[in-house]
PDB file of N, CA and C in Angstrom:
ATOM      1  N   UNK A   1      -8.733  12.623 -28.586  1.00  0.00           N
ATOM      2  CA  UNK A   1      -8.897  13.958 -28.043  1.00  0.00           C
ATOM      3  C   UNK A   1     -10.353  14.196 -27.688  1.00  0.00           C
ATOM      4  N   UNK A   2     -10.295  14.818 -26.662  1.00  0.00           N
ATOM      5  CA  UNK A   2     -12.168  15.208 -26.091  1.00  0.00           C
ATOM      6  C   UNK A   2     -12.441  16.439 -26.780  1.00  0.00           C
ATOM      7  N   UNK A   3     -13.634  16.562 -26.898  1.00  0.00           N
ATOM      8  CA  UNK A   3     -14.143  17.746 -27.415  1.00  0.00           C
ATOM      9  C   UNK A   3     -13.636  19.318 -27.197  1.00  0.00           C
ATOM     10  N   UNK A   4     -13.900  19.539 -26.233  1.00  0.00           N
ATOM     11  CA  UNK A   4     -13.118  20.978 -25.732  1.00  0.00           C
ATOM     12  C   UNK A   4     -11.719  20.702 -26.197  1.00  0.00           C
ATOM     13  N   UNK A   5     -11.435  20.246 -25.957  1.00  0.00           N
ATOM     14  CA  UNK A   5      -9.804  19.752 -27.107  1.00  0.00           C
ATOM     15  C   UNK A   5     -10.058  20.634 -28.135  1.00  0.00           C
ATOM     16  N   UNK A   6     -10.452  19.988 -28.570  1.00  0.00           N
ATOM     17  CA  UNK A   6     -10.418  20.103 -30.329  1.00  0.00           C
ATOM     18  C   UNK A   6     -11.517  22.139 -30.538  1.00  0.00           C
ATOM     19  N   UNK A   7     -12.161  22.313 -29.779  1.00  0.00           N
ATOM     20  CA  UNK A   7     -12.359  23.624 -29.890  1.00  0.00           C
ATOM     21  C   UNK A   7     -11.386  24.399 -29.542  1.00  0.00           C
ATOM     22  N   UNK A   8     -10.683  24.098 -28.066  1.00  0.00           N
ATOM     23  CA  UNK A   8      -9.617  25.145 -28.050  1.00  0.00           C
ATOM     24  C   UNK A   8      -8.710  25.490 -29.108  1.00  0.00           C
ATOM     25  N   UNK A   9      -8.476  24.752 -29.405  1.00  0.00           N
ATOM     26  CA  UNK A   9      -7.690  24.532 -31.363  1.00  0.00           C
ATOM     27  C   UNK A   9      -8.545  24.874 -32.181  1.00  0.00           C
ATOM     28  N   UNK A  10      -9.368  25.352 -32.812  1.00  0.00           N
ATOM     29  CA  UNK A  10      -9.818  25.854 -33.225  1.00  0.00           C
ATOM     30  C   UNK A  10     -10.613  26.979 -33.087  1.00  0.00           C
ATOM     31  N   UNK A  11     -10.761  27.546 -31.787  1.00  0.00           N
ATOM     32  CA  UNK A  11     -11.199  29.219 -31.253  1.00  0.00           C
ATOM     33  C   UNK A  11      -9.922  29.872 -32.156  1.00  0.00           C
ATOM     34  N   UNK A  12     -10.187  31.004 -33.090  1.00  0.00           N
ATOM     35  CA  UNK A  12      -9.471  31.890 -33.701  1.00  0.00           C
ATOM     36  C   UNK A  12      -9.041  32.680 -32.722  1.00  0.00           C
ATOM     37  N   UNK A  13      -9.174  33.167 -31.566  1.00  0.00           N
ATOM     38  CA  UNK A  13      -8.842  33.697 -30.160  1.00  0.00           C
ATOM     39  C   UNK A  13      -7.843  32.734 -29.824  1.00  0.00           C
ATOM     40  N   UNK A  14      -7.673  31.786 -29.418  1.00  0.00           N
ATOM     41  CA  UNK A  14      -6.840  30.961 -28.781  1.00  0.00           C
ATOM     42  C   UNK A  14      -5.514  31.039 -29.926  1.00  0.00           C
ATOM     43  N   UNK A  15      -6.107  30.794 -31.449  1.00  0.00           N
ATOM     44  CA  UNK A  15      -4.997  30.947 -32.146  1.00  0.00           C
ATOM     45  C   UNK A  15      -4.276  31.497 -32.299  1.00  0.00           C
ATOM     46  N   UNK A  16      -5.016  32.915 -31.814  1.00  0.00           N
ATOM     47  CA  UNK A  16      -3.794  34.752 -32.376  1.00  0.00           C
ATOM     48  C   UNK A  16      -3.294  34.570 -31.092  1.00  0.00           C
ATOM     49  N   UNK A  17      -3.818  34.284 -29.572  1.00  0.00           N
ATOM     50  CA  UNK A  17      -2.933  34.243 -28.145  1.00  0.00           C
ATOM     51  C   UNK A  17      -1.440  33.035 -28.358  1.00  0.00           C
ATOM     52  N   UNK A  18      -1.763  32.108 -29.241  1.00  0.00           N
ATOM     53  CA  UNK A  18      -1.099  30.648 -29.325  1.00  0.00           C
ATOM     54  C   UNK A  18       0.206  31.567 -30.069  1.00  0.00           C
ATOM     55  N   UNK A  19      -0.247  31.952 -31.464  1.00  0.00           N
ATOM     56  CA  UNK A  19       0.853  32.530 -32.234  1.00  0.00           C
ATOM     57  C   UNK A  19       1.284  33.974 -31.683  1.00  0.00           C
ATOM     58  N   UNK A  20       1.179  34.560 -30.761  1.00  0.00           N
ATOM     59  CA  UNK A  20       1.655  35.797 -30.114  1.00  0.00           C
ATOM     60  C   UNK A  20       3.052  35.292 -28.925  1.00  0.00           C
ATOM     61  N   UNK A  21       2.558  34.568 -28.530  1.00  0.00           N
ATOM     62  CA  UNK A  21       3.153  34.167 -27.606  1.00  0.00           C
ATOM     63  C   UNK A  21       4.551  32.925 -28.507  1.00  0.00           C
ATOM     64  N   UNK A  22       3.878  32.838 -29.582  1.00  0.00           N
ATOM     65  CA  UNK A  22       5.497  31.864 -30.419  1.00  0.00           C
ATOM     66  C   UNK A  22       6.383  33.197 -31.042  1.00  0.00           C
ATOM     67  N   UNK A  23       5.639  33.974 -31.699  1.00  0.00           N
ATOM     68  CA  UNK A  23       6.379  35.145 -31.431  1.00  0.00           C
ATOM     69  C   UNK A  23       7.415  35.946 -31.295  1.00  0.00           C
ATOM     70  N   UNK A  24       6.704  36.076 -29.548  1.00  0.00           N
ATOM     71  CA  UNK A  24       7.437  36.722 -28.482  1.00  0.00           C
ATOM     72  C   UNK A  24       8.828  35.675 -28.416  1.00  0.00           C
ATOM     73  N   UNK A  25       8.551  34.849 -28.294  1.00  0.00           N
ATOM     74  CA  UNK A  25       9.739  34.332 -27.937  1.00  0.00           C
ATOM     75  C   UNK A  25      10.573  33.485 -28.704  1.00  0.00           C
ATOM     76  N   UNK A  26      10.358  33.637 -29.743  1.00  0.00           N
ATOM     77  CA  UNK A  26      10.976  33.119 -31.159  1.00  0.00           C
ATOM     78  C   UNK A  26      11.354  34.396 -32.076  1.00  0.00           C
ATOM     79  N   UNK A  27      11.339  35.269 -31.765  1.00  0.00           N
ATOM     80  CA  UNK A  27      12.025  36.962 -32.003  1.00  0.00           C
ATOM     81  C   UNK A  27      12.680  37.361 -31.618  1.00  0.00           C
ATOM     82  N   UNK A  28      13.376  36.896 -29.978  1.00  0.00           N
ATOM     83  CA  UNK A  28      14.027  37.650 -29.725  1.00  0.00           C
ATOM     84  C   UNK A  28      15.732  37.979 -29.865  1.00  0.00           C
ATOM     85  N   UNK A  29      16.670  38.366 -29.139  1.00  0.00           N
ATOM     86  CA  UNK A  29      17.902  38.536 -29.726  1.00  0.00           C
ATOM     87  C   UNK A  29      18.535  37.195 -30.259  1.00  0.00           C
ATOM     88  N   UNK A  30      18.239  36.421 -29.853  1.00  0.00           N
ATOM     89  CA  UNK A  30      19.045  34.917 -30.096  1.00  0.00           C
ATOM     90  C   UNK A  30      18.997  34.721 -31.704  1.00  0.00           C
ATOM     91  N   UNK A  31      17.421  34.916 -32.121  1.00  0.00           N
ATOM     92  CA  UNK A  31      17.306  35.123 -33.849  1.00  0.00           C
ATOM     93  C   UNK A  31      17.795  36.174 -34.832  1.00  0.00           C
ATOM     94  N   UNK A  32      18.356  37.464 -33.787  1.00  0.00           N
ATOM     95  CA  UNK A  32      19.049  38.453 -34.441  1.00  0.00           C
ATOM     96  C   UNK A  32      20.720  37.890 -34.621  1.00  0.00           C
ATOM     97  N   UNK A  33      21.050  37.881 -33.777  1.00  0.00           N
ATOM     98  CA  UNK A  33      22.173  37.408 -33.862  1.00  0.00           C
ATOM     99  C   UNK A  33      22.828  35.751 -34.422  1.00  0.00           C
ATOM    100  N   UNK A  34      21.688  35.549 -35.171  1.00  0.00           N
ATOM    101  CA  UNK A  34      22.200  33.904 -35.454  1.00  0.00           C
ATOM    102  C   UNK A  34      22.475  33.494 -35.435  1.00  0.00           C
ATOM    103  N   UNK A  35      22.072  32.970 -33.913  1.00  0.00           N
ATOM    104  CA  UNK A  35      22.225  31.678 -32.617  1.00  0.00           C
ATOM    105  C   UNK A  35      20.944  30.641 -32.982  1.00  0.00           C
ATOM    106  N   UNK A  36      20.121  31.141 -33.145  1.00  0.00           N
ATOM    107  CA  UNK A  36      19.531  30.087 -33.311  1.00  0.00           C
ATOM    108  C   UNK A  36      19.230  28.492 -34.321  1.00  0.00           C
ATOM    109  N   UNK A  37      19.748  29.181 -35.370  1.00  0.00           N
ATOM    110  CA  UNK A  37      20.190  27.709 -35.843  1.00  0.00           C
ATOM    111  C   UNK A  37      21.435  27.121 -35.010  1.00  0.00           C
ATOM    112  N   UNK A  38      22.275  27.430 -34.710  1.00  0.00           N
ATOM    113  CA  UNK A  38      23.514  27.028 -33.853  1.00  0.00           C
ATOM    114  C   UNK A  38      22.909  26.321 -32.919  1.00  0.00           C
ATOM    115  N   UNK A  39      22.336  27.165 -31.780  1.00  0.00           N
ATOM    116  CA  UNK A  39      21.653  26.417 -30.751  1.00  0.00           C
ATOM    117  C   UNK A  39      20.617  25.081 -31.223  1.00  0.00           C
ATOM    118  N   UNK A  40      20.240  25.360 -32.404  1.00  0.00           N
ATOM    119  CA  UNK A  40      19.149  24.200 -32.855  1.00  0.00           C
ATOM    120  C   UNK A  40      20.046  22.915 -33.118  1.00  0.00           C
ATOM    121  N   UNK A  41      20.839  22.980 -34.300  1.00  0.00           N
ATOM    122  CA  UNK A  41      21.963  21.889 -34.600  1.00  0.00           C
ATOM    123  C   UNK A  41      22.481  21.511 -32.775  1.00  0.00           C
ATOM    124  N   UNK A  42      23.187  22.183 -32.429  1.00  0.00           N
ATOM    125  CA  UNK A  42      23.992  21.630 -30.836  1.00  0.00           C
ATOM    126  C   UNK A  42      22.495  20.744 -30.391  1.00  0.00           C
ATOM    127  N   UNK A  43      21.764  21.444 -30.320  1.00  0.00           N
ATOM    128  CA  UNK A  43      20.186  20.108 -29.509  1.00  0.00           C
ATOM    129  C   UNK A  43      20.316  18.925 -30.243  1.00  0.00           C
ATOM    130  N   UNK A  44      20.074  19.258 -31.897  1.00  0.00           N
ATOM    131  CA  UNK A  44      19.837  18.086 -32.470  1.00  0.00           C
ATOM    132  C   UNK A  44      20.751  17.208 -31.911  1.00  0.00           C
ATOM    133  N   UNK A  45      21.973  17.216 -32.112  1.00  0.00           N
ATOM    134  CA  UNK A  45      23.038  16.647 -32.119  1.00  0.00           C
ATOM    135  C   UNK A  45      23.043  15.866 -31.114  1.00  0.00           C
ATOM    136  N   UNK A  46      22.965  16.650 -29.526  1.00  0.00           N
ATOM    137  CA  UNK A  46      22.799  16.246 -28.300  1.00  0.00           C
ATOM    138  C   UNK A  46      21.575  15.452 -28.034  1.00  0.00           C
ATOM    139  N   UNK A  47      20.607  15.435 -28.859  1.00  0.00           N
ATOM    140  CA  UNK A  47      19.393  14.349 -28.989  1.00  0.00           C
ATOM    141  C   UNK A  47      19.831  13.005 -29.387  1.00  0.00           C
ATOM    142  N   UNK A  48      20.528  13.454 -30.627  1.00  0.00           N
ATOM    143  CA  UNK A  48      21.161  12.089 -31.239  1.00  0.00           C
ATOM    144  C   UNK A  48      22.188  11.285 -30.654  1.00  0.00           C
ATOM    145  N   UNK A  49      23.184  12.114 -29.919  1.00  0.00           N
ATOM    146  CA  UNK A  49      24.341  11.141 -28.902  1.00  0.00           C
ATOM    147  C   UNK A  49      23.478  10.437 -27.960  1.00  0.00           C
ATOM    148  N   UNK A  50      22.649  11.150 -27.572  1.00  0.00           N
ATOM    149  CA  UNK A  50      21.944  10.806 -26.223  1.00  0.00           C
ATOM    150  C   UNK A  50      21.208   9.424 -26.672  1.00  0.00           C
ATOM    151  N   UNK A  51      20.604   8.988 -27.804  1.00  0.00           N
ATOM    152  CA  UNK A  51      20.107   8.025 -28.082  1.00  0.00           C
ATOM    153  C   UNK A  51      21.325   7.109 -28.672  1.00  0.00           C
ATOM    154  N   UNK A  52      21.714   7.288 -29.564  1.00  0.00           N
ATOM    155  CA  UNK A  52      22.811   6.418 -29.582  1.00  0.00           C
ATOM    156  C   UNK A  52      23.478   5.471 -27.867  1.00  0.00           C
ATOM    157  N   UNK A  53      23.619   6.886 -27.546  1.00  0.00           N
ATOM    158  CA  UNK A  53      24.225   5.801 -26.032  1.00  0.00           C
ATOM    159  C   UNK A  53      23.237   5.128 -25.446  1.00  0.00           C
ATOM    160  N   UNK A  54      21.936   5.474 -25.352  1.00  0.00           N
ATOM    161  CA  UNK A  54      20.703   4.581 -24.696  1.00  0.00           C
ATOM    162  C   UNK A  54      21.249   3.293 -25.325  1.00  0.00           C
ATOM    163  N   UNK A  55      20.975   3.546 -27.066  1.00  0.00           N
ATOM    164  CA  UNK A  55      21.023   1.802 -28.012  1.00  0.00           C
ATOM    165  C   UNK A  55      22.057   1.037 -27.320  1.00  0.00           C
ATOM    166  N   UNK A  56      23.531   1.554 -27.245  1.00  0.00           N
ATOM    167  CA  UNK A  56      24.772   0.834 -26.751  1.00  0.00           C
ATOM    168  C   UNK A  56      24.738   0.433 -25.672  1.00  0.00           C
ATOM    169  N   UNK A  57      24.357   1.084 -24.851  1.00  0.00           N
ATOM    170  CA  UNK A  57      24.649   0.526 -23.490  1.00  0.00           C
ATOM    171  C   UNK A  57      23.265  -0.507 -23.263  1.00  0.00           C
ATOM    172  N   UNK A  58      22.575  -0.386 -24.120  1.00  0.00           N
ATOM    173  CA  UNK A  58      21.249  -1.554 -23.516  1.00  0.00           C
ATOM    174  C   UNK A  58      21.919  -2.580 -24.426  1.00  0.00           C
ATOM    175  N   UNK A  59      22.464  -2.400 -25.415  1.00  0.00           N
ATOM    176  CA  UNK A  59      23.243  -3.812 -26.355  1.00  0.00           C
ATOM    177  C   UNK A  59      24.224  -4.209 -25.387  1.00  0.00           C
ATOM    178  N   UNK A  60      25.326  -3.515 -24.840  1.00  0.00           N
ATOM    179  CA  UNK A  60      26.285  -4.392 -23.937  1.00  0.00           C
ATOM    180  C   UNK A  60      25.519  -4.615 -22.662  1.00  0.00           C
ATOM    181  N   UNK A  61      24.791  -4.003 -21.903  1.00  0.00           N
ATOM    182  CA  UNK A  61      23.612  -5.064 -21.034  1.00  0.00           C
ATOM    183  C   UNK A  61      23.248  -6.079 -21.524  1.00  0.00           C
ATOM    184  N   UNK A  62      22.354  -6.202 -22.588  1.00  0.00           N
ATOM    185  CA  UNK A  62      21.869  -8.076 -22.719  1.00  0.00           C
ATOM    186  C   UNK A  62      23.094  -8.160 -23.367  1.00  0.00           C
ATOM    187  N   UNK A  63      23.955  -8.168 -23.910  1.00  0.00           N
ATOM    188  CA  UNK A  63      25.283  -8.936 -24.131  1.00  0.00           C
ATOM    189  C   UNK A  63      25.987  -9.881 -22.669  1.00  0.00           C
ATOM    190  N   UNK A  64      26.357  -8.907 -21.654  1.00  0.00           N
ATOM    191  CA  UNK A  64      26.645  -9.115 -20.649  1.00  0.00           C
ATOM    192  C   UNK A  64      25.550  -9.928 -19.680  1.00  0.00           C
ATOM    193  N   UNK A  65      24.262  -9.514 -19.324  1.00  0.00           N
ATOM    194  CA  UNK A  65      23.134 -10.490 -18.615  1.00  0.00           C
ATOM    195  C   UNK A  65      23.544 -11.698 -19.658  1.00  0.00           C
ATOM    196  N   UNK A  66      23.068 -11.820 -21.088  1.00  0.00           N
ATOM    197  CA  UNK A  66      23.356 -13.191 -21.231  1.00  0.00           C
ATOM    198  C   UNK A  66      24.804 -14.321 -21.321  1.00  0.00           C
ATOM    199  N   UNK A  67      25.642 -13.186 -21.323  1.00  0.00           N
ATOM    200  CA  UNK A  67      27.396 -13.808 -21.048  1.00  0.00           C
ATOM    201  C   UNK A  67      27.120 -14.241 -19.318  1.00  0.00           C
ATOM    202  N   UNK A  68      26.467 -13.564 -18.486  1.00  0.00           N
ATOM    203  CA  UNK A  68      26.830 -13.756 -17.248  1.00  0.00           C
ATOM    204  C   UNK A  68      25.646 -15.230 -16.749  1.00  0.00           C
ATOM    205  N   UNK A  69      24.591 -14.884 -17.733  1.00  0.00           N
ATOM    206  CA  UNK A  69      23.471 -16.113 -17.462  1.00  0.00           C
ATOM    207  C   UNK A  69      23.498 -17.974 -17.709  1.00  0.00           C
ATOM    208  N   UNK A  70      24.674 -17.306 -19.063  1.00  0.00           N
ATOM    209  CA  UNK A  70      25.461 -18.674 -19.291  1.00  0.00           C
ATOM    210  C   UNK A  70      26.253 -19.424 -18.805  1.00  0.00           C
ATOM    211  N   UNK A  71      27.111 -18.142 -17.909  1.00  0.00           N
ATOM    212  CA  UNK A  71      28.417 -18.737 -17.303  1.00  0.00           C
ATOM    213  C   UNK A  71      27.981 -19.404 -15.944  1.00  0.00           C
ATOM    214  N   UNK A  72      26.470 -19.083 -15.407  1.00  0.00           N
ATOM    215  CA  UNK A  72      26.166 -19.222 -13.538  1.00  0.00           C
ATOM    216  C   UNK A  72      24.950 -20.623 -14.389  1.00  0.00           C
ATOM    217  N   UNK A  73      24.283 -20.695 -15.496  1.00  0.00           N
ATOM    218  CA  UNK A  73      23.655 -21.729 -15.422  1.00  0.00           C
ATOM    219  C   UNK A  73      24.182 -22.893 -16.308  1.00  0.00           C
ATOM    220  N   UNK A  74      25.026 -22.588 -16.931  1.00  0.00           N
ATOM    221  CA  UNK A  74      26.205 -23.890 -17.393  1.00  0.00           C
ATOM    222  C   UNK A  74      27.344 -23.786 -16.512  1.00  0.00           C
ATOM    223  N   UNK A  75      27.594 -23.633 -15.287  1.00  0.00           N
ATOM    224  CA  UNK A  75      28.653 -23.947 -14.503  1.00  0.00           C
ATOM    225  C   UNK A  75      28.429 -25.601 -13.860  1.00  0.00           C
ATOM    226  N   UNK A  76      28.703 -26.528 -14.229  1.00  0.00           N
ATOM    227  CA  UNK A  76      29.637 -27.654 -13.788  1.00  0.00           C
ATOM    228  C   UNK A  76      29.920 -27.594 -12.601  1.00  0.00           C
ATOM    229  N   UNK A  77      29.369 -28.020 -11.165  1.00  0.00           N
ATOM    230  CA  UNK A  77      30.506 -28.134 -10.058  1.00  0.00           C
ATOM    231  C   UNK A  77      31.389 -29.460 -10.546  1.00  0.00           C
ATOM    232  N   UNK A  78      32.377 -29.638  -9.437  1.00  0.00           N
ATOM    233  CA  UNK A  78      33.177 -29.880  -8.887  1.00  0.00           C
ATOM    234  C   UNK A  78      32.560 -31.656  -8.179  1.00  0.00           C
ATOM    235  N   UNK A  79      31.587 -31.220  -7.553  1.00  0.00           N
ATOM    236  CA  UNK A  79      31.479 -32.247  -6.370  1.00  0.00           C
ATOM    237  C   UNK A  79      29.950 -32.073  -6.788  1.00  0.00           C
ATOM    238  N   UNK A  80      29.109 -33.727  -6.601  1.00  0.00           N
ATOM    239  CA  UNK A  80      27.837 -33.866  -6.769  1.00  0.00           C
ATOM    240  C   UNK A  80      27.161 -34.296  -5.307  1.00  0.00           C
ATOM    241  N   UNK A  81      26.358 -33.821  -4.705  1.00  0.00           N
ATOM    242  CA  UNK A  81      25.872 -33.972  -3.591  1.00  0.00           C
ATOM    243  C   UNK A  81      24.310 -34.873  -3.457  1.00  0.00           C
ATOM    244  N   UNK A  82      24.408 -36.300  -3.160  1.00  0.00           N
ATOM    245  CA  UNK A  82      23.361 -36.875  -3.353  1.00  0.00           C
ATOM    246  C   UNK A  82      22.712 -36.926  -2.205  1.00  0.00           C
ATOM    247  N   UNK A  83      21.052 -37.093  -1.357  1.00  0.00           N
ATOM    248  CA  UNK A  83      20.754 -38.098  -0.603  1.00  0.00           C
ATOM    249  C   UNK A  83      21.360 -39.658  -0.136  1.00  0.00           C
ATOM    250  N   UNK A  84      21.532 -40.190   0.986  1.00  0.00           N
ATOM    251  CA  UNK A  84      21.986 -41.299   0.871  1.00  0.00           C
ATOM    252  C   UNK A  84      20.517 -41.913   0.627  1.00  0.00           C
ATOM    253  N   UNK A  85      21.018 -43.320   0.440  1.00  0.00           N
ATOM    254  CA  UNK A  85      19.443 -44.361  -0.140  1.00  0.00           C
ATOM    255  C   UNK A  85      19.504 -45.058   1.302  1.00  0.00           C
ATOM    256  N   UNK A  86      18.361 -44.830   2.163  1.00  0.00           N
ATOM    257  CA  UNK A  86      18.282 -45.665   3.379  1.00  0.00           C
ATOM    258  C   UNK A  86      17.195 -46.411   3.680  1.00  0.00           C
ATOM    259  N   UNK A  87      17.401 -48.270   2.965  1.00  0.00           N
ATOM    260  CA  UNK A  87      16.022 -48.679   2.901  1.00  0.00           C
ATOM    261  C   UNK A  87      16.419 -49.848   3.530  1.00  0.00           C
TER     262      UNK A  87
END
C-alpha cells in the first residue's frame, strides 16, 4: 500500500464518512424485516454452488483432454506409409 493509502484509513474524517455511509445502508428495511440474514445465507450458498461447479467441470475437462489425448496419440493406423528406397 502507498502512503496516502494508509492515511486515508486513518483520517478520523474519512472514518465517520466510511461508517455513515455502512450505516445508511445496512439499516435499512431489509434489516427490519429479517431479510437480511436470509439474503446473506442464499449468497453464501450461491458462492458455494458456484465454486463447486468451477472444481467439477475443470475435473471432467482434464479427465476428458486427457481421455481424448490418449485416444488421438496412441491410435495405431491401419496402413504404414514409407518413402520408397531409390539407390
Amino acid at each position: 500500500m502507498d502512503e496516502s493509502h494508509e492515511r486515508a484509513h486513518s483520517n478520523p474524517t474519512f472514518r465517520a464518512i466510511r461508517m455513515a455511509v455502512v450505516g445508511r445502508y445496512s439499516a435499512g428495511h431489509v434489516r427490519k424485516k429479517g431479510l437480511y440474514p436470509v439474503i446473506a445465507g442464499f449468497s453464501f450458498l450461491r458462492h458455494h454452488a458456484r465454486v463447486a461447479t468451477l472444481i467439477i467441470v475443470m475435473a471432467v475437462m482434464n479427465g476428458f483432454r486427457q481421455q481424448l489425448l490418449d485416444k488421438i496419440l496412441g491410435l495405431n493406423g491401419h496402413l504404414l506409409v514409407q518413402p520408397l528406397n531409390r539407390r
